[in-house]
N, C-alpha and C. Protein backbone atom coordinates (compact mmCIF):
# COMPACT_ATOMS: atom_id res chain seq x y z
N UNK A 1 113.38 115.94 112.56
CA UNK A 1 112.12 116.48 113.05
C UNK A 1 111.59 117.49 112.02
N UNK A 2 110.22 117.45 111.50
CA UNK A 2 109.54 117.98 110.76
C UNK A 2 108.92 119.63 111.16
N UNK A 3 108.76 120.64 111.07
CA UNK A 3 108.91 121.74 111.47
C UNK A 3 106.81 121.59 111.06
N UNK A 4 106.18 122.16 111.79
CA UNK A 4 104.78 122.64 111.37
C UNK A 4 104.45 122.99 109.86
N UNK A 5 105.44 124.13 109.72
CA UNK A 5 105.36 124.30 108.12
C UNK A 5 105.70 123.18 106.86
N UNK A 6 106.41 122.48 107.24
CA UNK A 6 106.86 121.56 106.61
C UNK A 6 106.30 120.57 106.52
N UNK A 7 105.13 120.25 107.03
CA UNK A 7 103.72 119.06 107.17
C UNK A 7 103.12 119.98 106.41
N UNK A 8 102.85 121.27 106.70
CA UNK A 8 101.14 121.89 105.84
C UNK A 8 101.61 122.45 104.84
N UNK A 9 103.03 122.35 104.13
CA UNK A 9 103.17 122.58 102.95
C UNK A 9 103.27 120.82 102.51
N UNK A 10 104.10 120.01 102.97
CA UNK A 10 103.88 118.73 102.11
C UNK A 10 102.69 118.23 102.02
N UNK A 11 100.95 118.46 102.98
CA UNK A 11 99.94 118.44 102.83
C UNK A 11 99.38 118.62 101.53
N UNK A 12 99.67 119.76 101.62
CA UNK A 12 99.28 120.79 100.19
C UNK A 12 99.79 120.02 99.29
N UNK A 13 100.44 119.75 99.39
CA UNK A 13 101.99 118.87 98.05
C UNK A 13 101.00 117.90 97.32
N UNK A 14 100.63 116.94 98.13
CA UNK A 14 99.86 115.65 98.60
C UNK A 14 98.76 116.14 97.85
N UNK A 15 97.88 116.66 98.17
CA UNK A 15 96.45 116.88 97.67
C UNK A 15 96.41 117.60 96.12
N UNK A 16 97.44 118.54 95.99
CA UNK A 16 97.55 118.75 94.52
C UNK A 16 98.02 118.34 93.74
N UNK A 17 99.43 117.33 94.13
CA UNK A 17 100.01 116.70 93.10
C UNK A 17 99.50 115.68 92.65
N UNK A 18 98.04 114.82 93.74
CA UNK A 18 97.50 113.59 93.42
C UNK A 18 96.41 114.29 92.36
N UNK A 19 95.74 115.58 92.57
CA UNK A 19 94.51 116.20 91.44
C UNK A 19 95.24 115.91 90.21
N UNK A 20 96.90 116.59 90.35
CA UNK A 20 97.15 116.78 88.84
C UNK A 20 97.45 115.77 88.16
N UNK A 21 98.15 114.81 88.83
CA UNK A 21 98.72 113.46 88.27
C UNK A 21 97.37 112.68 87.75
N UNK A 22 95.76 112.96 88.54
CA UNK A 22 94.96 112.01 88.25
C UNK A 22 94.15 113.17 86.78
N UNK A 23 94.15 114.14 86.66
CA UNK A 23 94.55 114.93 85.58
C UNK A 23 95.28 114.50 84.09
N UNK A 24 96.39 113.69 84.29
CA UNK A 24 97.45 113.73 83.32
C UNK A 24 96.37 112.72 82.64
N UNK A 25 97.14 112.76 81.11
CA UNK A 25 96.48 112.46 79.64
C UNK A 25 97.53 111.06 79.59
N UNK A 26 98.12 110.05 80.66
CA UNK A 26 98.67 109.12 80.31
C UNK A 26 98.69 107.76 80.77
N UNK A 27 98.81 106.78 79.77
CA UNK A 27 98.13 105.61 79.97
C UNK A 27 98.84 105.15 81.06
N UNK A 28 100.19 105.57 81.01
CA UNK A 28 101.22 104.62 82.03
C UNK A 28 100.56 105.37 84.00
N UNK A 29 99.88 106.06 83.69
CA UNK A 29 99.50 107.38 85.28
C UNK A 29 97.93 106.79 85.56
N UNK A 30 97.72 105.72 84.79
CA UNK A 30 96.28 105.61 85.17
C UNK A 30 96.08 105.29 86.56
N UNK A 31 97.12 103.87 87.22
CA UNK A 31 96.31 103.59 88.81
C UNK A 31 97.45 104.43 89.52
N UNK A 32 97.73 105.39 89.31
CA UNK A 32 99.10 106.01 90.69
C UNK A 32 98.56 106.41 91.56
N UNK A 33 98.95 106.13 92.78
CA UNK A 33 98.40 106.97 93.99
C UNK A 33 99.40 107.64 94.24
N UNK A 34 99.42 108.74 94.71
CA UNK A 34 100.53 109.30 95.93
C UNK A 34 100.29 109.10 96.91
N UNK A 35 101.45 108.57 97.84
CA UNK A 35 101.00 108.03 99.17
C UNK A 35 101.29 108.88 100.23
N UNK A 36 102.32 110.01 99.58
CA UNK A 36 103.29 110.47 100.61
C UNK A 36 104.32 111.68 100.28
N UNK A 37 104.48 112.77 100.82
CA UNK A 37 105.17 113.69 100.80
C UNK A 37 106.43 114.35 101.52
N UNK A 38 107.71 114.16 100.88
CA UNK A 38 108.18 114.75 102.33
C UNK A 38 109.09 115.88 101.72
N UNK A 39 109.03 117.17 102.52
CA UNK A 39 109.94 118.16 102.18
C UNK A 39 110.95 118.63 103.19
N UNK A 40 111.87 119.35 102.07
CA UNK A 40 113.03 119.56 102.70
C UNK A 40 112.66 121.01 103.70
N UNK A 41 113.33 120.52 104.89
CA UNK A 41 113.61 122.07 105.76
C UNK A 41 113.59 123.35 105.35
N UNK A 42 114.30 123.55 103.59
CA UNK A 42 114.13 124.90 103.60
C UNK A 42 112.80 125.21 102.53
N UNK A 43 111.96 123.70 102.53
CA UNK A 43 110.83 123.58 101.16
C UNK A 43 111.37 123.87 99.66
N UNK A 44 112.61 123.65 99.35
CA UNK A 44 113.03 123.90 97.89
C UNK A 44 112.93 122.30 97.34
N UNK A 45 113.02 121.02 97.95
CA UNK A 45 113.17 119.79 97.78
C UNK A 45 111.90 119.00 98.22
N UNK A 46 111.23 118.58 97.27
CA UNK A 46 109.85 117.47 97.79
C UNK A 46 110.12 115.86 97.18
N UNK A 47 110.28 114.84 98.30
CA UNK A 47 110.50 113.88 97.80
C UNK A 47 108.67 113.25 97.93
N UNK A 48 108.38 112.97 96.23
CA UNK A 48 106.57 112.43 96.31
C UNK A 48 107.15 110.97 96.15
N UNK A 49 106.39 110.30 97.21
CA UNK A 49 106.18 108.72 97.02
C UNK A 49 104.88 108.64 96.47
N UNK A 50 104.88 107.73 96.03
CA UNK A 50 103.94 107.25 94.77
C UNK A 50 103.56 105.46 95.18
N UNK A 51 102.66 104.86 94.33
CA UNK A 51 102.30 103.09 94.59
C UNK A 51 101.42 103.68 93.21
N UNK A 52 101.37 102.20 92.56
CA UNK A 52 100.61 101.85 91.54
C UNK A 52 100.05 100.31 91.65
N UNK A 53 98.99 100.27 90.70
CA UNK A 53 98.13 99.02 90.89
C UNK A 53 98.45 98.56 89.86
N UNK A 54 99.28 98.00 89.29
CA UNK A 54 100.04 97.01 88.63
C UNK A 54 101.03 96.44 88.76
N UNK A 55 101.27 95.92 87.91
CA UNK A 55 102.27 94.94 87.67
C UNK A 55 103.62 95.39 88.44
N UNK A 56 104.49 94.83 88.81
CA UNK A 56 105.67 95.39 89.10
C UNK A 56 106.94 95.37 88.01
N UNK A 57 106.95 95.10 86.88
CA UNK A 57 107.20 95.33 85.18
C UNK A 57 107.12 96.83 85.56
N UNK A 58 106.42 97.36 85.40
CA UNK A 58 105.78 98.94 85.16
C UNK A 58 106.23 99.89 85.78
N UNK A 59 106.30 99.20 87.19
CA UNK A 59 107.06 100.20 87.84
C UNK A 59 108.24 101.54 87.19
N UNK A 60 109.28 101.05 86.30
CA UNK A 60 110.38 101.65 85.89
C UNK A 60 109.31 102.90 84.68
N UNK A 61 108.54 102.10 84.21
CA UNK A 61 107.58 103.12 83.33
C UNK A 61 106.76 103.62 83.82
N UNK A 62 106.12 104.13 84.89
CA UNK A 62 105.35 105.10 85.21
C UNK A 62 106.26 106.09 86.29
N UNK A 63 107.39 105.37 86.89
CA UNK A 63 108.82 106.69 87.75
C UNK A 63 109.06 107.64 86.40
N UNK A 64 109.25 106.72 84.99
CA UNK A 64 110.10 107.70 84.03
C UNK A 64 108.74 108.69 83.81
N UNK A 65 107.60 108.54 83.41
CA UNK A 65 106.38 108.91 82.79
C UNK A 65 106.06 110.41 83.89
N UNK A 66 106.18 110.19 85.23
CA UNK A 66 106.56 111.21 85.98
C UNK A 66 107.29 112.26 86.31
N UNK A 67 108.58 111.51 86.19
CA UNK A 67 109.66 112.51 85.84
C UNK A 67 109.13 113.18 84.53
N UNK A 68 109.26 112.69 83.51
CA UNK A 68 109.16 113.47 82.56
C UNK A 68 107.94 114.45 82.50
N UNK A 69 106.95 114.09 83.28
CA UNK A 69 106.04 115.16 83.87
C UNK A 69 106.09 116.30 84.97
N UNK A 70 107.50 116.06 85.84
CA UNK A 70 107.71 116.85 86.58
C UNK A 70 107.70 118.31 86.56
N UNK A 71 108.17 118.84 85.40
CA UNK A 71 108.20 120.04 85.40
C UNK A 71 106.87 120.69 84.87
N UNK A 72 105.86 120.23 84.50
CA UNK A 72 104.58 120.40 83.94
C UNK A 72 103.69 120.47 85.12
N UNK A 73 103.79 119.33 86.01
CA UNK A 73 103.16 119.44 87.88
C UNK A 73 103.69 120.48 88.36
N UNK A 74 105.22 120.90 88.58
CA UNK A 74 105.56 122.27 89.29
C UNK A 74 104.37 123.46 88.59
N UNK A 75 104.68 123.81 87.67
CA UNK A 75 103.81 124.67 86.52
C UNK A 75 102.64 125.01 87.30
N UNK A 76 101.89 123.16 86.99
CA UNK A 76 100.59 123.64 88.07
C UNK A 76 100.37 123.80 89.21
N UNK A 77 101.53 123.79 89.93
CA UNK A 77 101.54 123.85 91.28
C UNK A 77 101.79 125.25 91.64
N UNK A 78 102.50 126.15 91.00
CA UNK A 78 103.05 127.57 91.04
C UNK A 78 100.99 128.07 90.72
N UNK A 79 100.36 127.88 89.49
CA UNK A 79 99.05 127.79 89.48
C UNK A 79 98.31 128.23 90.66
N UNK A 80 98.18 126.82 91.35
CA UNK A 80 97.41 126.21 92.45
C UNK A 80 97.64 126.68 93.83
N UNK A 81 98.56 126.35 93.77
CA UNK A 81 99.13 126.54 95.48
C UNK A 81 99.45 127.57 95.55
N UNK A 82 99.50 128.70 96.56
CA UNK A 82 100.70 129.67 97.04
C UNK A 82 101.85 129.39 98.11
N UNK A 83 102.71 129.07 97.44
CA UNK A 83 103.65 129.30 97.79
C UNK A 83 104.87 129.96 97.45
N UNK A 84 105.75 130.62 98.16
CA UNK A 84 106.73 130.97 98.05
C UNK A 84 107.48 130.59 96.92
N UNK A 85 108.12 129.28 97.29
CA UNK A 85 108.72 128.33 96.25
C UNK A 85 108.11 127.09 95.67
N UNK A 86 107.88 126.59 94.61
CA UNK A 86 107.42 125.74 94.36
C UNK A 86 108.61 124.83 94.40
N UNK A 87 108.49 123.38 95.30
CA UNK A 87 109.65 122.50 95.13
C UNK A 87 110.43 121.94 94.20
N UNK A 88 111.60 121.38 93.70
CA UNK A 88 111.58 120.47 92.54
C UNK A 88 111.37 119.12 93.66
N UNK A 89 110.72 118.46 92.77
CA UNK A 89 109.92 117.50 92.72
C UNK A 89 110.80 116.01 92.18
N UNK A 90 110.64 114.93 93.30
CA UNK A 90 111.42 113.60 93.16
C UNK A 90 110.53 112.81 93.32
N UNK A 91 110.80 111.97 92.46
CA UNK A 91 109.52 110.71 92.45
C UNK A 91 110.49 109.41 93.08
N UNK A 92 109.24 108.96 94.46
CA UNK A 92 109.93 107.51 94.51
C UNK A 92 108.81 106.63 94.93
N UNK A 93 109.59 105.17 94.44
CA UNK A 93 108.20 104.32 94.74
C UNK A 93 107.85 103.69 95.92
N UNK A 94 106.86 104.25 97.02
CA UNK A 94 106.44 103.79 97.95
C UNK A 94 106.23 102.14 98.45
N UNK A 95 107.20 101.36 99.25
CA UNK A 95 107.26 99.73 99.12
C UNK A 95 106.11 99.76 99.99
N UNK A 96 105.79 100.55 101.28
CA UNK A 96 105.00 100.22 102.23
C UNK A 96 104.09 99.47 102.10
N UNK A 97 102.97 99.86 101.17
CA UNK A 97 102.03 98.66 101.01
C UNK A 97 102.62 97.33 100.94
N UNK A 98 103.67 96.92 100.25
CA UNK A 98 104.39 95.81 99.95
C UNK A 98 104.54 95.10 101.19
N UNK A 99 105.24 95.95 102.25
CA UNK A 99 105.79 95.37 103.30
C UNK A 99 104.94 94.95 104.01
N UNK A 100 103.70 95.85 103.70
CA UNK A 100 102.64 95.57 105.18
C UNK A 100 101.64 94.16 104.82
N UNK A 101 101.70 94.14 103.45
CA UNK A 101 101.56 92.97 102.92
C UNK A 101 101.88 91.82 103.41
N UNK A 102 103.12 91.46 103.30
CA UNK A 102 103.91 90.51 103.46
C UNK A 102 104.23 90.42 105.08
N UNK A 103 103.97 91.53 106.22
CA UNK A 103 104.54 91.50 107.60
C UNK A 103 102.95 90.27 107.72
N UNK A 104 101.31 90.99 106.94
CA UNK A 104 100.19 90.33 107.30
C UNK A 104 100.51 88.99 107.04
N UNK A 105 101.01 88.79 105.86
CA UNK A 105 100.73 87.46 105.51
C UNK A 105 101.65 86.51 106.58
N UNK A 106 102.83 86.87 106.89
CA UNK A 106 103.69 85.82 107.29
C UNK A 106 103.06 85.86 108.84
N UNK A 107 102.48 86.83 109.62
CA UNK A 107 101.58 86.27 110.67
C UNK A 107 100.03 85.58 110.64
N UNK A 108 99.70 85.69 109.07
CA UNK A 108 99.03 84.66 109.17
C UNK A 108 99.55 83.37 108.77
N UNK A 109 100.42 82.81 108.63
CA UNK A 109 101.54 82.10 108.31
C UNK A 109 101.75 81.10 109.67
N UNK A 110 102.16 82.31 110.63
CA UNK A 110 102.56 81.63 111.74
C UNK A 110 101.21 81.86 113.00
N UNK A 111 100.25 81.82 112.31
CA UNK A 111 98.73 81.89 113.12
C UNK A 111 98.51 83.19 114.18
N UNK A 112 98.90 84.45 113.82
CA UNK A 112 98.53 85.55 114.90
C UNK A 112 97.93 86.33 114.47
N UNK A 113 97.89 85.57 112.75
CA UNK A 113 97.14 87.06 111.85
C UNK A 113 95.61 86.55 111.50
């Protein structure tokens, strides 16, 4: 269970980490979305889900292109945000779209979709 604070800081998370990432100077960060934020109970840990509009090749190169941007987003996040602590920051890749994809298609498949 998610505590109040722990939504309106991963909020915050969400809305600045997508400014800065759409910010960054790199070819591999061009279609990223962030989809999703979740932090830890005591807010020292933010796991950012992420989706991109390519290829699935790429995938492994725009997780690394992030990471290696991670500590440059905290930076601006200490900046931007007030908070207490600024999180360290985990990148993972959001399947959801994928799934919801594929739940549509196979009911239109079997005629309900």
């Amino acid at each position: 269970m998610t505590s109040r604070r722990q939504r309106r800081v991963a909020e915050l998370l969400l809305e600045e980490i997508s400014l800065i990432v759409q910010e960054l100077n790199d070819p591999r960060l061009a279609f990223v979305s962030v989809t999703d934020v979740e932090v830890s109970p005591d807010l020292r840990h933010a796991h950012v889900f992420i989706s991109h509009m390519g290829e699935a090749e790429e995938t492994p190169s725009v997780l690394k292109a992030l990471e290696h941007a991670a500590s440059y987003i905290r930076r601006e996040l200490a900046l931007r945000a007030i908070l207490r602590y600024v999180p360290e920051l985990s990148f993972h890749w959001d399947t959801s779209l994928e799934q919801g994809e594929r739940i549509e298609r196979l009911l239109r498949e079997i005629g309900l979709g």
